[in-house]
Protein backbone atom coordinates (compact mmCIF):
# COMPACT_ATOMS: atom_id res chain seq x y z
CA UNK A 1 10.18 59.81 81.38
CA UNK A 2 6.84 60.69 82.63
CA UNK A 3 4.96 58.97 85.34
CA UNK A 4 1.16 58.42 85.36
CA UNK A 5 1.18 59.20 89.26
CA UNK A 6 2.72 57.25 91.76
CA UNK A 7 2.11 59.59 94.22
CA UNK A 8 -1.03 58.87 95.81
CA UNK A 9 0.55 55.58 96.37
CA UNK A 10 3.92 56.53 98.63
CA UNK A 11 4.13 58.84 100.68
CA UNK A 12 7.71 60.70 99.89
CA UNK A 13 8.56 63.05 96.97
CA UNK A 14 12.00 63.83 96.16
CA UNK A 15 13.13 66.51 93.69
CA UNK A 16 16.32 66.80 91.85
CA UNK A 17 17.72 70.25 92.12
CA UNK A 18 16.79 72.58 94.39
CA UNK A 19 16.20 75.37 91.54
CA UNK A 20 13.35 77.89 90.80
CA UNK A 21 11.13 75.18 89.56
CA UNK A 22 11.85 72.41 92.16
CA UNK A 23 11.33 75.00 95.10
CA UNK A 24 8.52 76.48 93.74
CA UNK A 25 6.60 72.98 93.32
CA UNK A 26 7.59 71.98 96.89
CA UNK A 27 6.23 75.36 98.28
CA UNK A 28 2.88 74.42 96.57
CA UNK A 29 3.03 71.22 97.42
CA UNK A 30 3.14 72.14 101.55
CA UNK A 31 0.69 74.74 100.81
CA UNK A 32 -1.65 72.46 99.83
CA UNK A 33 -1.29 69.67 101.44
CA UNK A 34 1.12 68.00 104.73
CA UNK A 35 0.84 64.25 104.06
CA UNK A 36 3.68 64.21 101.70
CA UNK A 37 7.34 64.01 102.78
CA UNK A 38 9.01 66.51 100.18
CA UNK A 39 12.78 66.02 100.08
CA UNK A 40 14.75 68.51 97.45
CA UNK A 41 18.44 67.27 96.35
CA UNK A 42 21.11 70.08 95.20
CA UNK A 43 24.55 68.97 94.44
CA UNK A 44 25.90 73.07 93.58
CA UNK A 45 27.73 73.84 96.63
CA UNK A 46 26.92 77.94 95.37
CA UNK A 47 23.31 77.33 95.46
CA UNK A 48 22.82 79.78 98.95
CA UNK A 49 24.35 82.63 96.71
CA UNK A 50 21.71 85.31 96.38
CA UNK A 51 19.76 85.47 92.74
CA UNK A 52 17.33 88.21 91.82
CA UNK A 53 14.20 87.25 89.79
CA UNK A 54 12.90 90.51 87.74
CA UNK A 55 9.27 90.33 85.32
CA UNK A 56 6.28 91.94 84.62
CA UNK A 57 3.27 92.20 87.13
CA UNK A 58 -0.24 93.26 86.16
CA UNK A 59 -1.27 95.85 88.38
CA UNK A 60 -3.86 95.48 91.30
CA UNK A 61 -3.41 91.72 90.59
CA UNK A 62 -3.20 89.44 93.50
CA UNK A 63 0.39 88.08 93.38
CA UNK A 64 2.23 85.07 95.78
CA UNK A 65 5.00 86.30 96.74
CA UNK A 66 4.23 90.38 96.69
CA UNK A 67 5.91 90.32 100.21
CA UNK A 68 9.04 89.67 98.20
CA UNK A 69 8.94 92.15 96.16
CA UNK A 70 11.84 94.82 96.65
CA UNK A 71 11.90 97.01 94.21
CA UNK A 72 8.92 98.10 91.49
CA UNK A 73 9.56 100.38 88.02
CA UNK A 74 6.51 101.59 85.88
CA UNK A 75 8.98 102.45 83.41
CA UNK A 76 11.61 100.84 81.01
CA UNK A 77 14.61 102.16 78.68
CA UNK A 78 15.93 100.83 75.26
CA UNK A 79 18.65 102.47 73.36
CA UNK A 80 21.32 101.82 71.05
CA UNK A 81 24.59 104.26 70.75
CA UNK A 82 22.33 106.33 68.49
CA UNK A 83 18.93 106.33 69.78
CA UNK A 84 16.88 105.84 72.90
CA UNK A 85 12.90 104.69 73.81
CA UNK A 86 11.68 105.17 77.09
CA UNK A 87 8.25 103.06 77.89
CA UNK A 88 5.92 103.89 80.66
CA UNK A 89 3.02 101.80 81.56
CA UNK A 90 -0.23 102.42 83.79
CA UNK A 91 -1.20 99.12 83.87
CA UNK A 92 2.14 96.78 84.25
CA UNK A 93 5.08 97.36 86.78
CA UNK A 94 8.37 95.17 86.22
CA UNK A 95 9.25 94.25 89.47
CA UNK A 96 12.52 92.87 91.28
CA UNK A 97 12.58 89.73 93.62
CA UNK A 98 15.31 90.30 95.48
CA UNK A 99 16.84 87.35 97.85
CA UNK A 100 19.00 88.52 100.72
CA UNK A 101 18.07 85.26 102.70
CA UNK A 102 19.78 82.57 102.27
CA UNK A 103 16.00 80.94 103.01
CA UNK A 104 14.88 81.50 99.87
CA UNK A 105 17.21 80.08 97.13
CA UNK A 106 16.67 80.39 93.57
CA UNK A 107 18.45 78.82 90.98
CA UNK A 108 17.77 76.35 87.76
CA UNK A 109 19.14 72.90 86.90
CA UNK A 110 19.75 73.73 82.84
CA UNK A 111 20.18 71.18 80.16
CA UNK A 112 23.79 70.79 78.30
CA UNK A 113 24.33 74.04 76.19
CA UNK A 114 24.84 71.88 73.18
CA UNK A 115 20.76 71.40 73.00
CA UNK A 116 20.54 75.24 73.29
CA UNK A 117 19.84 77.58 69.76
CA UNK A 118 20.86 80.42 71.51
CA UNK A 119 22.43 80.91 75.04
CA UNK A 120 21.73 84.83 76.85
CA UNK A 121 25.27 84.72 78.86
CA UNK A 122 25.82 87.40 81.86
CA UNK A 123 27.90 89.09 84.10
CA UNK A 124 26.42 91.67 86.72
CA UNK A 125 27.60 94.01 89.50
CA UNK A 126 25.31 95.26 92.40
CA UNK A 127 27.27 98.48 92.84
CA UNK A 128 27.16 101.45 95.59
CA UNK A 129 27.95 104.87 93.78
CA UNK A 130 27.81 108.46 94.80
CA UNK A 131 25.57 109.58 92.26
CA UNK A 132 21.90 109.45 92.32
CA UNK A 133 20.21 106.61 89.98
CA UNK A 134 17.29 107.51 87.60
CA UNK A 135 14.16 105.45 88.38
CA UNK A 136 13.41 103.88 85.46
CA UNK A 137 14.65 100.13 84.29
CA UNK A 138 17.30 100.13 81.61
CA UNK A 139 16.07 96.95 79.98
CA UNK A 140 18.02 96.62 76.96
CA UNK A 141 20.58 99.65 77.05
CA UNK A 142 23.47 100.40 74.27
CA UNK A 143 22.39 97.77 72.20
CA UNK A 144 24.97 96.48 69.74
CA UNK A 145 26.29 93.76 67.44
CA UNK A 146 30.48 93.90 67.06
CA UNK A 147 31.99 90.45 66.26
CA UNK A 148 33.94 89.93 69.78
CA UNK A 149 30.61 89.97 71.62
CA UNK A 150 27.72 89.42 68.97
CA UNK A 151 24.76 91.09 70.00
CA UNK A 152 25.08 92.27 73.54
CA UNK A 153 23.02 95.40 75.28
CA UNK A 154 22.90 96.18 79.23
CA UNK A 155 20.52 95.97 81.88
CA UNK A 156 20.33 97.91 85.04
CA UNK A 157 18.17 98.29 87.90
CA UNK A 158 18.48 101.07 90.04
CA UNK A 159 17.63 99.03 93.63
CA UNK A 160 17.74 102.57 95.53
CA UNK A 161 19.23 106.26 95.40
CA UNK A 162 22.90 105.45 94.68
CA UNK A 163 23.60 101.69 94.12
CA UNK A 164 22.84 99.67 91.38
CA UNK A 165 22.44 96.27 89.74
CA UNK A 166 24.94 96.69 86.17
CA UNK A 167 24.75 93.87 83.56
CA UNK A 168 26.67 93.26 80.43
CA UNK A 169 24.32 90.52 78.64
CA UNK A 170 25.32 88.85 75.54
CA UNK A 171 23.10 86.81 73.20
CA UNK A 172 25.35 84.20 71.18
CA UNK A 173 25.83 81.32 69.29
CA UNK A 174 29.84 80.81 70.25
CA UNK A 175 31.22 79.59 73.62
CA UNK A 176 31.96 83.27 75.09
CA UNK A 177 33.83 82.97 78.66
CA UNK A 178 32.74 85.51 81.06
CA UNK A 179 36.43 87.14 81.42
CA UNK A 180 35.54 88.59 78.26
CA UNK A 181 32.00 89.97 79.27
CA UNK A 182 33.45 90.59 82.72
CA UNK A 183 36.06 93.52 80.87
CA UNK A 184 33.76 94.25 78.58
CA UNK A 185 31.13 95.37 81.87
CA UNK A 186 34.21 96.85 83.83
CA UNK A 187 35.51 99.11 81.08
CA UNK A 188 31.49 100.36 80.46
CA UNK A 189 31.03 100.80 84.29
CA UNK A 190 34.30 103.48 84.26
CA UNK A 191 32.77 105.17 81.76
CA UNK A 192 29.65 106.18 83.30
CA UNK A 193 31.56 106.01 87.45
CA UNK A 194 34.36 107.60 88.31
CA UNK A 195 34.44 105.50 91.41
CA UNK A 196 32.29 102.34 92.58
CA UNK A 197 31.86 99.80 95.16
CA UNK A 198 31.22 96.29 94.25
CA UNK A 199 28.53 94.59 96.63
CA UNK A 200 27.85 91.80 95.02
CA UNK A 201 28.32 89.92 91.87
CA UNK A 202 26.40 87.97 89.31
CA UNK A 203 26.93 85.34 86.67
CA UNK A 204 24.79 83.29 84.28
CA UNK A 205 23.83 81.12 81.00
CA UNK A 206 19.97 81.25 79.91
CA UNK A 207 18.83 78.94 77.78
CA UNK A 208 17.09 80.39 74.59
CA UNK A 209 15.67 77.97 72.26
CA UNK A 210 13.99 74.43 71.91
CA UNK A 211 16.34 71.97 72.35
CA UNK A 212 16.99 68.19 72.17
CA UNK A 213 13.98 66.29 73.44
CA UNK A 214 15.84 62.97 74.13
CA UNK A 215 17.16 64.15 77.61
CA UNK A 216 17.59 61.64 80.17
CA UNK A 217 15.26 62.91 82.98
CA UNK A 218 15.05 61.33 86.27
CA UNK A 219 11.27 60.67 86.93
CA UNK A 220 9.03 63.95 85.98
CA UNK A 221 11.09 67.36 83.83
CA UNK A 222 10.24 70.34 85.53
CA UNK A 223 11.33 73.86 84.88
CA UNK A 224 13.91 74.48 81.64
CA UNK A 225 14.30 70.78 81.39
CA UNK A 226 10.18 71.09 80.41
CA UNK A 227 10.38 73.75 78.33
CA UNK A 228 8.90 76.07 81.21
CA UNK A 229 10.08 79.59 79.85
CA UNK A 230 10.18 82.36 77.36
CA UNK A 231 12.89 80.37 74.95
CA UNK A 232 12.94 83.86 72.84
CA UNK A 233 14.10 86.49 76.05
CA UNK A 234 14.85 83.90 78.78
CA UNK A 235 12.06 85.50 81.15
CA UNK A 236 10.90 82.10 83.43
CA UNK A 237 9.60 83.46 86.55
CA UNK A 238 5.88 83.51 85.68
CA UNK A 239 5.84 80.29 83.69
CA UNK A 240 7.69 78.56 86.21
CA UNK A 241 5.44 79.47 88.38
CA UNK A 242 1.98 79.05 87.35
CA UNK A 243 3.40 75.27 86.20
CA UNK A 244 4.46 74.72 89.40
CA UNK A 245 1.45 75.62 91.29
CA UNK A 246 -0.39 73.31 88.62
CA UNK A 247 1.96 70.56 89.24
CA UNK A 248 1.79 70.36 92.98
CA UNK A 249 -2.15 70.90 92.69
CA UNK A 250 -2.35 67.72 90.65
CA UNK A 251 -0.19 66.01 92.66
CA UNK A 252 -1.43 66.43 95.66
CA UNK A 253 -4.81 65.66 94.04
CA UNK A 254 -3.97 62.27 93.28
CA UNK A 255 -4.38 63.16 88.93
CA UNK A 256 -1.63 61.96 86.67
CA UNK A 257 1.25 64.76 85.00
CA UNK A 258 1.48 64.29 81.47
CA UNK A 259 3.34 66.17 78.59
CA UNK A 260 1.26 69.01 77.02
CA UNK A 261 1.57 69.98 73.65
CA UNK A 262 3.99 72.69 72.55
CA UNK A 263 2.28 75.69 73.30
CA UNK A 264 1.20 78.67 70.96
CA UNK A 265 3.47 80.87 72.82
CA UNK A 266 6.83 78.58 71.76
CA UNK A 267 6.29 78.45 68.80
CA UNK A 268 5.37 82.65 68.18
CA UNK A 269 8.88 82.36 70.54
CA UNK A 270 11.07 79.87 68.64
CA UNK A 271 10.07 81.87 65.04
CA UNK A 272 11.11 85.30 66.33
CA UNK A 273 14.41 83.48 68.14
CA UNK A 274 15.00 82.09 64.31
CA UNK A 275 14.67 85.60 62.88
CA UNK A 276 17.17 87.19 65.47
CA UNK A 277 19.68 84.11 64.95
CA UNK A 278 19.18 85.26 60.81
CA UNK A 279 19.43 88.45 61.27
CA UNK A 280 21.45 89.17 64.83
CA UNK A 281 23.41 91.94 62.88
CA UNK A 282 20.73 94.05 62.48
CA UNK A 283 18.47 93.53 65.64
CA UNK A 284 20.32 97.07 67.59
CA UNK A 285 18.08 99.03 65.12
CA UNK A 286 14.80 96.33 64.53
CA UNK A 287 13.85 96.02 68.56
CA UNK A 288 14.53 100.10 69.62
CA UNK A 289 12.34 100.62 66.13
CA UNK A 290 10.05 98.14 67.29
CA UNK A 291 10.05 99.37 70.95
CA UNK A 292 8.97 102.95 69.61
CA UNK A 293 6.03 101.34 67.77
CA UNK A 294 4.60 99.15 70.23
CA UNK A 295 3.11 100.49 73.10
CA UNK A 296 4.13 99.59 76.74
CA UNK A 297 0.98 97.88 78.29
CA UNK A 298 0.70 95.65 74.89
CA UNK A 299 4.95 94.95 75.54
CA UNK A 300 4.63 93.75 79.30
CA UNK A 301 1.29 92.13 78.04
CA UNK A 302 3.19 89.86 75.36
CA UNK A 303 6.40 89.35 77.49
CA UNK A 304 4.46 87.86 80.49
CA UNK A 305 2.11 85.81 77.95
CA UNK A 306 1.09 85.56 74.57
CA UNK A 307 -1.95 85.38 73.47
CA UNK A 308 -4.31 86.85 70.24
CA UNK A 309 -4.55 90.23 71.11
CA UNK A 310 -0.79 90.68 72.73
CA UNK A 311 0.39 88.82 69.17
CA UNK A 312 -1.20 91.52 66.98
CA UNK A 313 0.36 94.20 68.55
CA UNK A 314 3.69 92.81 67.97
CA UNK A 315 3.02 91.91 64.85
CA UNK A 316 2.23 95.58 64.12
CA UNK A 317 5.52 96.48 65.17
CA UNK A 318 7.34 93.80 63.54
CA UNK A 319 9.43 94.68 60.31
CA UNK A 320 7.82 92.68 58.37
CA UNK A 321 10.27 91.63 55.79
CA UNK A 322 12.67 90.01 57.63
CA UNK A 323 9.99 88.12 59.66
CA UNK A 324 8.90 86.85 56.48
CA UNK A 325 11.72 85.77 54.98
CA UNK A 326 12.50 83.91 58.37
CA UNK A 327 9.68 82.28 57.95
CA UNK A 328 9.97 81.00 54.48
CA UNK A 329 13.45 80.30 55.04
């Protein structure tokens, strides 16, 4: 349910779930303004557990929260068993947000997984290892299909010299457990070390996909609940936050919130999501092909926002007839 704005009105705003979205609304909220009493309500008794945020910055762009930033890669790795692409861009970085402070929480209140197409489950391990890390982002590394797993590829950022963030990330229809990922990311992690130390671990469900409108929202949906991220990768750090910022602008403005139109961008999103749920088989080979074509500025460009220009050049790179018989399908 949406409300026209009561907020002008009272003088207390209180936010269910104390998630990426929620916090990030309340930051711009007492940014812009102190006459409101903001009040944030999270049930999770894990919600101080640290969570890393990772996307793609433009560089030399002013940014919020660049004092966060830990950690920043101008260059990204795909590869399958067979094959490997290595992108490196002068004009984006992908960049790590790393919370060691309990201060700073972020986490999401999701919808059911039942109103999901897709879900991107994960386990990760921040490791410490004797050997010395390659500086470069392995984005989506050893991708593969096999039937216990479904499509599943791993993702590592190399926080300094010898440790490590490892994760085994699996995109699937069928309620997976995370034992299963869990070996599946131990018995990959003894095959590259000998010997590791565990810091930290990680574990997740991103929603991919539109899903069931009819959701029983208390008062105004923010983040996932609104549809605020890429549904086709999972990415919500920059959507989140410019919403947010609009949000708490408006709010603190005295102008009403409505619900906007779907968006260009989910429905280029939800297409390509329909042609990987079609065709999840065969997407090892389709994205490293498509990762050689494309080139890295127009890649960061798209998966930060679409728009005309960062559309054709995936388009180009596309193979086309599987996207079209998606799309007639």
């Amino acid at each position: 349910m949406f409300f026209s704005n009561p907020f002008m009105e009272y003088k207390n705003i209180e936010i269910i779930g104390a998630g990426l979205s929620g916090l990030l609304l309340a930051y711009y909220i007492f940014k812009i303004t102190d006459k409101f009493n903001v009040t944030v309500y999270e049930k999770s008794s894990s919600i101080h557990k640290n969570k890393n945020f990772c996307f793609w910055l433009e560089k030399n762009k002013k940014f919020e929260f660049s004092e966060l930033i830990s950690k920043n890669w101008n260059s990204w790795y795909f590869s399958t068993p067979n094959d490997f692409v290595v992108h490196k861009s002068n004009s984006f970085e992908y960049v790590l947000l790393k919370n060691d402070d309990p201060g700073y929480v972020f986490d999401s209140r999701n919808v059911d997984r039942n109103n999901w197409k897709l879900s991107q489950i994960f386990v990760g391990y921040e490791i410490q290892t004797e050997y010395e890390n390659e500086d470069y982002v392995t984005l989506m590394g050893n991708m593969q299909y096999c039937p216990e797993l479904n499509f599943n590829f791993n993702y590592i950022l190399p926080i300094d010299d010898q440790s490590l963030f490892f994760e085994k990330t699996v995109f699937t229809n069928d309620d997976l457990n995370y034992e299963l990922i869990e070996e599946q990311l131990k018995i990959e992690l003894l095959s590259k070390y000998s010997s590791f130390d565990i810091k930290k671990i990680e574990y997740g469900c991103i929603p991919m996909g539109y899903y069931n409108e009819k959701l029983n929202n208390i008062g105004i949906p923010i983040g996932v609940r609104a549809g605020h991220y890429r549904s086709s990768s999972g990415y919500s750090f920059q959507t989140i936050n410019k919403n947010m910022k609009i949000y708490a602008n408006k709010i603190c403005h005295g102008k009403s919130i409505n619900k906007k139109p779907i968006h260009f961008q989910n429905i280029i999103d939800d297409h390509f999501l329909k042609t990987f749920i079609l065709n999840m088989d065969q997407f090892p080979d389709v994205l490293i092909n498509m990762s050689r074509k494309i080139k890295p500025n127009d890649f960061a460009k798209f998966m930060s926002s679409v728009n005309l220009i960062s559309l054709c050049s995936m388009i180009k790179a596309l193979p086309k007839k599987i996207f079209l018989k998606s799309l007639m399908s």
